[in-house]
Protein backbone atom coordinates (compact mmCIF):
# COMPACT_ATOMS: atom_id res chain seq x y z
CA UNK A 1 0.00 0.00 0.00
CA UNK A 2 2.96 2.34 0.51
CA UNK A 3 4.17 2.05 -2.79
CA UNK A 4 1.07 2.64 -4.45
CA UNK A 5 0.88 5.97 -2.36
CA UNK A 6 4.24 7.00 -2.75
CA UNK A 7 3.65 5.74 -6.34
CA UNK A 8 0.26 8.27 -6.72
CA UNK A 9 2.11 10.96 -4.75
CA UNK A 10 5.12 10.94 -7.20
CA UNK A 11 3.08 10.68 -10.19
CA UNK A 12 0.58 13.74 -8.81
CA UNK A 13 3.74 15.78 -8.08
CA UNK A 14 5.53 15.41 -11.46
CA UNK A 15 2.24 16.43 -12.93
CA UNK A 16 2.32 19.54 -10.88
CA UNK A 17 5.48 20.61 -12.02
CA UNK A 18 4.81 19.97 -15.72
CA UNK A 19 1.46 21.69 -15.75
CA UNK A 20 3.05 24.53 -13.67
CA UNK A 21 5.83 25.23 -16.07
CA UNK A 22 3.96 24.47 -18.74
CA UNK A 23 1.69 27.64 -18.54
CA UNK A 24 4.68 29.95 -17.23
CA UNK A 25 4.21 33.49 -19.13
CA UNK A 26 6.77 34.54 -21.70
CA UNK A 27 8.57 37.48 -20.37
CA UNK A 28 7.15 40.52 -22.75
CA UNK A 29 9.98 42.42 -25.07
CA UNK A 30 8.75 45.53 -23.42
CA UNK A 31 10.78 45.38 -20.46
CA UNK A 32 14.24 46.53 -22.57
CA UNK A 33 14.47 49.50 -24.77
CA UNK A 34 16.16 47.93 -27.34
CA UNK A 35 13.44 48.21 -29.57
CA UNK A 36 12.82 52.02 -28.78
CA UNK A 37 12.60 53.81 -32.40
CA UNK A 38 15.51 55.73 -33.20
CA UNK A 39 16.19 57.92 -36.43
CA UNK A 40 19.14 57.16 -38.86
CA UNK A 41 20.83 60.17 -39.41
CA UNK A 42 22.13 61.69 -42.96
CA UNK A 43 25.39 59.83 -43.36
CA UNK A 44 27.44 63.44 -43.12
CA UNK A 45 26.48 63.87 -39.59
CA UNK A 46 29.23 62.56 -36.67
CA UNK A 47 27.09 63.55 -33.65
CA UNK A 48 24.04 62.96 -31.72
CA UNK A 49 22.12 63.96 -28.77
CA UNK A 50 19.35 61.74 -26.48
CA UNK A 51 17.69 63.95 -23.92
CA UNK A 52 15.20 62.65 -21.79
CA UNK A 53 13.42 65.00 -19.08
CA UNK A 54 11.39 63.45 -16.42
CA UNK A 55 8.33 65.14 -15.11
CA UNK A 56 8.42 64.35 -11.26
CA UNK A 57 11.96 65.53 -11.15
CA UNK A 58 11.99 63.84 -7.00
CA UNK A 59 15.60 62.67 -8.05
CA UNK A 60 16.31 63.25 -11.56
CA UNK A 61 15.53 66.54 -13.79
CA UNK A 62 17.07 65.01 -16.94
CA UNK A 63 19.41 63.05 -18.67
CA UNK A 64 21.52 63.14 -21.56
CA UNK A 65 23.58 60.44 -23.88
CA UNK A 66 25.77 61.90 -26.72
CA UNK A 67 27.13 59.46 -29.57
CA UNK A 68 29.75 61.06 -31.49
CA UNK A 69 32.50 59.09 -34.36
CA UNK A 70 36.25 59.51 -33.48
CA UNK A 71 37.32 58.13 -36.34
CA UNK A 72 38.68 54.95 -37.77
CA UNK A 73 36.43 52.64 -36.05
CA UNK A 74 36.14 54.25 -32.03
CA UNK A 75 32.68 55.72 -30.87
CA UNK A 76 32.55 58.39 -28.05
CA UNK A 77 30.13 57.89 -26.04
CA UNK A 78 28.97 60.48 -23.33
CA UNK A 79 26.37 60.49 -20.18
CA UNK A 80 25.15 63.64 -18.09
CA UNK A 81 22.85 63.01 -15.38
CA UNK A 82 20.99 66.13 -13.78
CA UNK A 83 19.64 65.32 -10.46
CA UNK A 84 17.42 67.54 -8.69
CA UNK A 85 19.32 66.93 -4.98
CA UNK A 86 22.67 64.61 -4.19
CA UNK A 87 21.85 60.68 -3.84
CA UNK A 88 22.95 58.07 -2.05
CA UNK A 89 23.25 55.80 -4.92
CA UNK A 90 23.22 55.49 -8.77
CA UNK A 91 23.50 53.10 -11.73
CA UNK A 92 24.08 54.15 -15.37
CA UNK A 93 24.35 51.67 -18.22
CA UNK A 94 25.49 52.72 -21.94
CA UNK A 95 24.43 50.66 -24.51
CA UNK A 96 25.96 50.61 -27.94
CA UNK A 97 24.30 49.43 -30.32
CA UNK A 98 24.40 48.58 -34.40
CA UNK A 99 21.87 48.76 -37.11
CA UNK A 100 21.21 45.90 -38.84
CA UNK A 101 19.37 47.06 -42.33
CA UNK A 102 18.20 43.56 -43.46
CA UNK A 103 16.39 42.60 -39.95
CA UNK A 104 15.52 46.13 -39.64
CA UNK A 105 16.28 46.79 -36.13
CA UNK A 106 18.51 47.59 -33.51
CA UNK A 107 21.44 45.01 -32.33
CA UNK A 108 23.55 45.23 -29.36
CA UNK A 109 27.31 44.85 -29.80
CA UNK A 110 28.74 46.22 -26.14
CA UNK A 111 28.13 48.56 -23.30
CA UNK A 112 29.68 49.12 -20.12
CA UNK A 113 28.33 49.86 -16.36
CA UNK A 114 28.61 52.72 -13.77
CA UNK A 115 28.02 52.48 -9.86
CA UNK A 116 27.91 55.53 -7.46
CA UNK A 117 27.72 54.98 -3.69
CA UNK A 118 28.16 56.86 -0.59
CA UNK A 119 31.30 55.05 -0.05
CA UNK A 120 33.01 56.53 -3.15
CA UNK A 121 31.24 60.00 -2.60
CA UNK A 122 30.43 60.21 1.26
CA UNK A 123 28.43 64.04 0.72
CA UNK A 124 26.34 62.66 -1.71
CA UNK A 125 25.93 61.74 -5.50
CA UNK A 126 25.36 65.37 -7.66
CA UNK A 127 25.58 65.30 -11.78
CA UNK A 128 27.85 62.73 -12.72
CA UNK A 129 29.24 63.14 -16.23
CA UNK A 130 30.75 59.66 -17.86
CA UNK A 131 32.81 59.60 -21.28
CA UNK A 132 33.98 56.56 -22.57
CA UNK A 133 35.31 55.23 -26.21
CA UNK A 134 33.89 52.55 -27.61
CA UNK A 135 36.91 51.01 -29.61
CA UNK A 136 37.61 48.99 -33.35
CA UNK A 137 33.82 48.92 -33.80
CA UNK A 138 32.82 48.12 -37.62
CA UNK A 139 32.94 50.11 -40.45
CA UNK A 140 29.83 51.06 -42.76
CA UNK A 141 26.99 50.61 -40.20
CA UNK A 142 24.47 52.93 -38.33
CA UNK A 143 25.13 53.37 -34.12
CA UNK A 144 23.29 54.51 -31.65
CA UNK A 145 23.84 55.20 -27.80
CA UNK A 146 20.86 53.88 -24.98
CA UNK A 147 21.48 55.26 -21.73
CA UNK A 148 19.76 53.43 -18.53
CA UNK A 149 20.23 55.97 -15.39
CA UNK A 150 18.40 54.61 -12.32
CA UNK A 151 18.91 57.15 -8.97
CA UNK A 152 17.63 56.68 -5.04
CA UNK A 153 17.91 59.07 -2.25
CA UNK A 154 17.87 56.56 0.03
CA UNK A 155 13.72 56.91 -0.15
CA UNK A 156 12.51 56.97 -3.44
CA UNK A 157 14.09 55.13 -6.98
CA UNK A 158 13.63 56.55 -10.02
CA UNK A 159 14.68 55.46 -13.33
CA UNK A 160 14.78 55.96 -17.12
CA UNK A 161 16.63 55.80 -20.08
CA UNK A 162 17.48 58.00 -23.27
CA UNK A 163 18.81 57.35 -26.39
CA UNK A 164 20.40 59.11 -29.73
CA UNK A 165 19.50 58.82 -32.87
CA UNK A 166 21.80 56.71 -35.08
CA UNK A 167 24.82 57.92 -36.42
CA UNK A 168 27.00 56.19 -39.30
CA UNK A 169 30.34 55.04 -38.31
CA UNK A 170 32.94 55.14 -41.49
C-alpha cells in the first residue's frame, strides 16, 4: 500500500510541475528598450544627442547620452545626469548598439556599467558626467547610444533611459 501511495504521490507531483511550467508566461519584449525607435541620421552627420526629461523631477531633472565618431572605427560615447538633490546611490548603463538594415532593427554589440555609492562620494551623488570610447567597432553601419540611469535618495528610486538617434560610423 505504501508504494502505491508514494507511487500516486510521485506521479501527482511530477504532474504539478509539468502543468506549472507548462503555462509559465513569456517574459514581454517591453521590459528593454532595445526596440525604442531611433532615427538614422544623414550619413554626413558625426554627432548625436538623447535627452530625456522626467516630469516628477523627486531625483532626476534630466538626462543626456551623446554618440559622437572619433574616427577609424572608435565611438565616443557620453552620459550627463541632472539630479534635482545629491543621492545616495546610482547606476548608469550605456548601450551601444548597431543597425542591422536587413532585420531592420537595432542590435547590441557592447556597453559598459557605472556604480555611485556613498562610499566613493560620502556628501552625496550630484551630476555625474561619464565619457567613454567605444573602440575597433565596424565600419559602414548605423550606431546609436541607450542610456539606462536609475537614482535613489535613500527613499525613493527613479529610473529611465534616453537614447540618440543613429549615427553612421565610417
Amino acid at each position: 500500500m505504501k508504494k502505491i501511495m508514494r507511487l500516486a504521490i510521485g506521479v501527482l507531483m511530477a504532474m504539478n510541475v509539468f502543468t506549472a511550467t507548462a503555462f509559465a508566461a513569456v517574459p514581454s519584449l517591453d521590459y528593454t528598450s532595445i526596440n525604442q525607435e531611433s532615427k538614422l541620421c544623414d550619413k554626413s552627420v558625426s554627432y548625436s544627442q538623447g535627452a530625456r526629461k522626467i516630469l516628477c523631477e523627486e531625483v532626476f531633472i534630466s538626462a543626456d547620452v551623446i554618440i559622437k565618431d572619433k574616427g577609424n572605427g572608435d565611438i565616443g560615447a557620453s552620459a550627463y545626469a541632472y539630479l534635482a538633490k545629491p543621492v545616495t546611490e546610482m547606476y548608469v548603463s550605456l548601450y551601444l548598439d548597431r543597425y542591422d538594415e536587413d532585420l531592420e532593427k537595432w542590435q547590441r554589440v557592447d556597453s559598459v556599467d557605472f556604480e555611485y555609492t556613498l562610499e566613493e562620494y560620502p556628501d552625496g551623488i550630484e551630476d555625474p558626467i561619464i565619457n567613454v570610447t567605444f573602440k575597433n567597432q565596424k565600419k559602414g553601419y548605423y550606431y546609436r547610444i541607450r542610456g539606462a540611469f536609475t537614482a535613489s535618495d535613500g527613499v525613493k528610486v527613479e529610473g529611465f533611459g534616453p537614447t540618440t538617434d543613429g549615427i553612421w560610423i565610417e
